[in-house]
PDB file of N, CA and C in Angstrom:
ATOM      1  N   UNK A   1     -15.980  28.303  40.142  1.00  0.00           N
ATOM      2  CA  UNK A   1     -15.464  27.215  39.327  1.00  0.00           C
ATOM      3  C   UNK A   1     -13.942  27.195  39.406  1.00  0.00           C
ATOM      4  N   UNK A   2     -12.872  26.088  39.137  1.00  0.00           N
ATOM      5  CA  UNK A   2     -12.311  26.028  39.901  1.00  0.00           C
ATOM      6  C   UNK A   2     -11.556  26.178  38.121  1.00  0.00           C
ATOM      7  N   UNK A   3     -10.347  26.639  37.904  1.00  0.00           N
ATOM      8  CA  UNK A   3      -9.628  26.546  36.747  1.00  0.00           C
ATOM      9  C   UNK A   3      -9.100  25.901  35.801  1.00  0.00           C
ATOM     10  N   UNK A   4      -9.015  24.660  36.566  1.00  0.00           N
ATOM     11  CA  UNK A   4      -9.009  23.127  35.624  1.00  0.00           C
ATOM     12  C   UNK A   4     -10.429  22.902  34.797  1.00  0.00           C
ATOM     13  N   UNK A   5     -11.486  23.094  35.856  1.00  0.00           N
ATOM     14  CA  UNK A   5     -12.852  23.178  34.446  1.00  0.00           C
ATOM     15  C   UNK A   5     -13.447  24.034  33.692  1.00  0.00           C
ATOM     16  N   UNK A   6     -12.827  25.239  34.282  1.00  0.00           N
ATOM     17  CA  UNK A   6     -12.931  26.610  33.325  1.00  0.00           C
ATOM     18  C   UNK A   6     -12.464  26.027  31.895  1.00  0.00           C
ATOM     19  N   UNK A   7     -10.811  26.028  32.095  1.00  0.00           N
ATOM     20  CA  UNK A   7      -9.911  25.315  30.684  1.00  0.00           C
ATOM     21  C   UNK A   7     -10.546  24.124  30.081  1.00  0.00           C
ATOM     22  N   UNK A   8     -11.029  23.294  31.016  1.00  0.00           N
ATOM     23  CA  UNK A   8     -11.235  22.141  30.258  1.00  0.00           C
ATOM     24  C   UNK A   8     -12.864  22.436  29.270  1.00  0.00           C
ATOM     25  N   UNK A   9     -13.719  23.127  29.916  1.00  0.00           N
ATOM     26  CA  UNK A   9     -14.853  23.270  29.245  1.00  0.00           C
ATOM     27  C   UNK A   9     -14.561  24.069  27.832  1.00  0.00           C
ATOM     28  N   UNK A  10     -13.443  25.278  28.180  1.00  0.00           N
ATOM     29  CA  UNK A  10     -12.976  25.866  27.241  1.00  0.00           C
ATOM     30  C   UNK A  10     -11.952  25.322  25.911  1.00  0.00           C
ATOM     31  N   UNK A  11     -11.466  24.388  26.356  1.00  0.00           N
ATOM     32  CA  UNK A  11     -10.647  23.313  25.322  1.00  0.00           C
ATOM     33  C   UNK A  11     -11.451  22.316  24.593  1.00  0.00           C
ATOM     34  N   UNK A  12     -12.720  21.966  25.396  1.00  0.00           N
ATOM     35  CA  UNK A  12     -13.650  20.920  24.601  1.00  0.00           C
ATOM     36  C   UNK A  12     -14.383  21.240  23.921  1.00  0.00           C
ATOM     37  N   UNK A  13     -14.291  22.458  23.884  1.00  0.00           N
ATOM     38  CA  UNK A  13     -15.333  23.472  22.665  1.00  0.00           C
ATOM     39  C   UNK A  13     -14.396  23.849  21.591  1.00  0.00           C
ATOM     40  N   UNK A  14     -13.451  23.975  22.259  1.00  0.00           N
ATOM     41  CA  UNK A  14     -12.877  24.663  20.855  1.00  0.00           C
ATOM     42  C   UNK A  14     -12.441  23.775  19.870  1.00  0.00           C
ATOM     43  N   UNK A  15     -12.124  22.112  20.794  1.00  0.00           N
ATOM     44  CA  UNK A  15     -11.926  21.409  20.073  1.00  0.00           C
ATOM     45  C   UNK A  15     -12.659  20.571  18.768  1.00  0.00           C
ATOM     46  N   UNK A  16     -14.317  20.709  19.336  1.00  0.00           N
ATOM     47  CA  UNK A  16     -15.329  20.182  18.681  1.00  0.00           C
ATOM     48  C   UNK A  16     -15.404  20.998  17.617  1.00  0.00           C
ATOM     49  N   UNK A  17     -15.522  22.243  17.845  1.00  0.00           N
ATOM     50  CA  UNK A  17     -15.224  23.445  16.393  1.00  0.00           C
ATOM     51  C   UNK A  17     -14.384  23.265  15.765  1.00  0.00           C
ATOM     52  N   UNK A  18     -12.803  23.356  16.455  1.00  0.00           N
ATOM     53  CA  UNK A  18     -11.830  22.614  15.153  1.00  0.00           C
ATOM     54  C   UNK A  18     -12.103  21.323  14.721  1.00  0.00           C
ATOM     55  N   UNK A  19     -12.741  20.485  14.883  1.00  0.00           N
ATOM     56  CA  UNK A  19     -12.432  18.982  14.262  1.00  0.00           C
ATOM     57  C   UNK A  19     -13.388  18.833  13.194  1.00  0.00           C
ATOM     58  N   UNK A  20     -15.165  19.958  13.587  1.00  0.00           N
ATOM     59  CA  UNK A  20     -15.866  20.232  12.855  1.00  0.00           C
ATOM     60  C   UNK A  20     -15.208  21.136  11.310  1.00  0.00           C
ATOM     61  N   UNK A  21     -14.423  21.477  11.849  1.00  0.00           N
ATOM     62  CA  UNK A  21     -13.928  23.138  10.242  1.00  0.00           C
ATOM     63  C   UNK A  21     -13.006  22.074   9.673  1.00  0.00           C
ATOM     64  N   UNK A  22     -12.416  20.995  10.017  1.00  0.00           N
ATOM     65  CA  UNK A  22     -11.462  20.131   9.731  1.00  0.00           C
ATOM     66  C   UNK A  22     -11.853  19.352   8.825  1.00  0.00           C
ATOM     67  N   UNK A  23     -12.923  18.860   9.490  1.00  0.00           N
ATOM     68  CA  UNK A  23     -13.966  17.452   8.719  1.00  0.00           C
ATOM     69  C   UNK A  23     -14.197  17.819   7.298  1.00  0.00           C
ATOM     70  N   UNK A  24     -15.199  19.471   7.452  1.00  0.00           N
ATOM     71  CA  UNK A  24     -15.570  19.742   6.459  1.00  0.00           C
ATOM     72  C   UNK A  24     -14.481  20.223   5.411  1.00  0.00           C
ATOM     73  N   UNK A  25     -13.189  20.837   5.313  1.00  0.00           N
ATOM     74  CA  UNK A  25     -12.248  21.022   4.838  1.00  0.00           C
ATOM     75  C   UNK A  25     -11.234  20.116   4.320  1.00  0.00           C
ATOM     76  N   UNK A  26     -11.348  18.954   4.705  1.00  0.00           N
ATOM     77  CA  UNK A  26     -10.613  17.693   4.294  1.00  0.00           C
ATOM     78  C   UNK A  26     -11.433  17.246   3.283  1.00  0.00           C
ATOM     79  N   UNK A  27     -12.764  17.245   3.171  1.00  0.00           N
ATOM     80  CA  UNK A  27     -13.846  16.477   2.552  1.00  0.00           C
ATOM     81  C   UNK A  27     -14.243  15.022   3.482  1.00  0.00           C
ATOM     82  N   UNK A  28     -14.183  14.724   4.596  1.00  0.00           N
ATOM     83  CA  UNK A  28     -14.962  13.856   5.475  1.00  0.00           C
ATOM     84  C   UNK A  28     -13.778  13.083   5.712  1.00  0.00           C
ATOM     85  N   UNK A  29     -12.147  13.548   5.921  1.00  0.00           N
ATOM     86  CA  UNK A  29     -11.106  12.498   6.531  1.00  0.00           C
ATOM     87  C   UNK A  29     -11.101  12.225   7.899  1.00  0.00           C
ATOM     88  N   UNK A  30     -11.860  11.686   8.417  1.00  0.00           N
ATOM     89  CA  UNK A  30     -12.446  11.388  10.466  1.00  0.00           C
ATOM     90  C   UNK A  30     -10.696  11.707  10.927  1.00  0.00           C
ATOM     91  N   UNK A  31      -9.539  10.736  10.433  1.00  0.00           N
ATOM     92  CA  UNK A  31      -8.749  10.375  11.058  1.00  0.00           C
ATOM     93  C   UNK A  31      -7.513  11.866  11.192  1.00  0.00           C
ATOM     94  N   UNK A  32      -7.536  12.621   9.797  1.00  0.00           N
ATOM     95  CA  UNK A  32      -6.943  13.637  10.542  1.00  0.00           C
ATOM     96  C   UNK A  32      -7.561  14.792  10.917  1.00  0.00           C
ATOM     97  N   UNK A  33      -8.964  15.032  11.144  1.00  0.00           N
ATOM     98  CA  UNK A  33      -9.575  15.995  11.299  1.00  0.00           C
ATOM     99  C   UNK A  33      -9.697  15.503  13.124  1.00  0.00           C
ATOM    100  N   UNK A  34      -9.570  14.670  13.954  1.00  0.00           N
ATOM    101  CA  UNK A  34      -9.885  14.265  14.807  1.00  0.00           C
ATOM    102  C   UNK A  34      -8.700  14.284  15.544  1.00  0.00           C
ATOM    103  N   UNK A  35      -7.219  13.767  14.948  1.00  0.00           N
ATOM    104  CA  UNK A  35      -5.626  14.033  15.491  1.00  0.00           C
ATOM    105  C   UNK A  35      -5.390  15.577  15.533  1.00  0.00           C
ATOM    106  N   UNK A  36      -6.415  16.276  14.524  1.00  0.00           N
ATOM    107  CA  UNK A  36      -6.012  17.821  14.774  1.00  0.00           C
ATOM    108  C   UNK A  36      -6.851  18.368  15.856  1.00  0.00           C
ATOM    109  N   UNK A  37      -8.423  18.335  15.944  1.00  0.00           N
ATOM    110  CA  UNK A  37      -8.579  18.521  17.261  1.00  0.00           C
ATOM    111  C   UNK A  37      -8.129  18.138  18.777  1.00  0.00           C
ATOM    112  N   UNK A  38      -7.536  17.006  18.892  1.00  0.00           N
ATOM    113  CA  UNK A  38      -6.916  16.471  19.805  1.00  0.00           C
ATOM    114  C   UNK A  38      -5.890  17.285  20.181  1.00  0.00           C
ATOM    115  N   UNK A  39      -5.000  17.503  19.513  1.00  0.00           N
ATOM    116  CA  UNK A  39      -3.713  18.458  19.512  1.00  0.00           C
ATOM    117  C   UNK A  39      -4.287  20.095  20.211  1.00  0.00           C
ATOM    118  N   UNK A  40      -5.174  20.224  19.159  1.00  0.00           N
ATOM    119  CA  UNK A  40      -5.447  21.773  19.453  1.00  0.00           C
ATOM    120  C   UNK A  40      -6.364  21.711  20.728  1.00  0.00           C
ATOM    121  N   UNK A  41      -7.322  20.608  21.140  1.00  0.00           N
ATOM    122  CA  UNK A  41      -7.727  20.410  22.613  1.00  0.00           C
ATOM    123  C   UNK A  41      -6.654  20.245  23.786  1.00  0.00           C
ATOM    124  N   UNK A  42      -5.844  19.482  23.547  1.00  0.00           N
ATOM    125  CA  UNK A  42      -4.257  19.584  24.507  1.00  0.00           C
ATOM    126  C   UNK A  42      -3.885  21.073  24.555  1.00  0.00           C
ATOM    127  N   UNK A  43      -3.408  21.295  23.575  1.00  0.00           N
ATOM    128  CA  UNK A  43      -2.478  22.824  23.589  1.00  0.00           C
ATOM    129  C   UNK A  43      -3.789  24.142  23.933  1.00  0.00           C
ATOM    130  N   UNK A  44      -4.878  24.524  23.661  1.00  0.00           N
ATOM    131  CA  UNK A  44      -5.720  25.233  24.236  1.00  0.00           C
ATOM    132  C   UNK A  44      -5.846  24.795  25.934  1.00  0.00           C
ATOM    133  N   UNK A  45      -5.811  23.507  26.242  1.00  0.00           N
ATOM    134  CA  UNK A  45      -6.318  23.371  27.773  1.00  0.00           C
ATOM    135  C   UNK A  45      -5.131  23.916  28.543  1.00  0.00           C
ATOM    136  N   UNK A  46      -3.936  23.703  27.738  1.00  0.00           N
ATOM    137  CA  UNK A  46      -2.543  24.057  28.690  1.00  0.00           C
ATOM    138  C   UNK A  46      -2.159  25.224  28.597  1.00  0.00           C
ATOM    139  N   UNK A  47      -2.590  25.893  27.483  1.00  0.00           N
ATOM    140  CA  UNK A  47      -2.481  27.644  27.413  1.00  0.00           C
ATOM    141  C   UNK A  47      -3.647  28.347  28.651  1.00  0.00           C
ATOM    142  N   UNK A  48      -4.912  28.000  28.315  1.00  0.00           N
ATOM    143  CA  UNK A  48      -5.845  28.407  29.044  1.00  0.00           C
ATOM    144  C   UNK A  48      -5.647  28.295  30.651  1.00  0.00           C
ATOM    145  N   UNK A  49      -4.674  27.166  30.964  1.00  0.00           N
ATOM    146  CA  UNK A  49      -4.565  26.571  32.320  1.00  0.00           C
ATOM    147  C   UNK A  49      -3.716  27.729  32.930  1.00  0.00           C
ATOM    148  N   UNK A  50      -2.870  28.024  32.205  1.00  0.00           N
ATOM    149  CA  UNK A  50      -1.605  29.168  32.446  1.00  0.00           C
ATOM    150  C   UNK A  50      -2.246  30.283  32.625  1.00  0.00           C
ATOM    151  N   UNK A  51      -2.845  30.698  31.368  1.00  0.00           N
ATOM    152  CA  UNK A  51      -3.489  31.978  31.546  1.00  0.00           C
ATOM    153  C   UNK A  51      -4.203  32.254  33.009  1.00  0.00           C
ATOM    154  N   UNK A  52      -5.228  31.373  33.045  1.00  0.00           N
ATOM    155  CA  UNK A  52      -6.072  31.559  34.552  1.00  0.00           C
ATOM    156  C   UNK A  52      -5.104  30.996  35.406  1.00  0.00           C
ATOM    157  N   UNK A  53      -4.128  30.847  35.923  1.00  0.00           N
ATOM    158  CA  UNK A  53      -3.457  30.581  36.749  1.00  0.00           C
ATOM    159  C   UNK A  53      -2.548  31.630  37.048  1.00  0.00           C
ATOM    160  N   UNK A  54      -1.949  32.550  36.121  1.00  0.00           N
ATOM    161  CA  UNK A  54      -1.558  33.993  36.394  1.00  0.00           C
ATOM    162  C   UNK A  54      -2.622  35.177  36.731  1.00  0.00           C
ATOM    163  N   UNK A  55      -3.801  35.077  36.092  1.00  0.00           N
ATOM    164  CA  UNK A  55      -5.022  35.926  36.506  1.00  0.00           C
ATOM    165  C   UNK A  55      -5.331  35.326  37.964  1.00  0.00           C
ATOM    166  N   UNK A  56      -5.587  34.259  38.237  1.00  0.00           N
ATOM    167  CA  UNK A  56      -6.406  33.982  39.681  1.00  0.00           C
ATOM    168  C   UNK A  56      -5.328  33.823  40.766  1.00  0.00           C
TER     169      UNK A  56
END
């Protein structure tokens, strides 16, 4: 697998988990529980990208 879909599979999970802990912690606000996964899906894919890019 090639490292762009390593990260990306790995950013779209983590993101669905944060937006899920978000949702429920806001009490059901879609709009910032959804700008915060977004963010934390960006910044996980570009950390993760780095990481496996110094390992491989």
């Amino acid at each position: 697998m090639s490292n762009v879909l390593i990260a990306l599979i790995l950013s779209v999970g983590a993101a669905v988990w944060i937006g899920s802990m978000f949702y429920k912690k806001t009490g059901g606000n879609s709009g910032s529980s959804f700008a915060a996964a977004a963010v934390a899906g960006v910044l996980i894919f570009l950390i993760m990208l780095s990481v496996l890019s110094l390992v491989g």
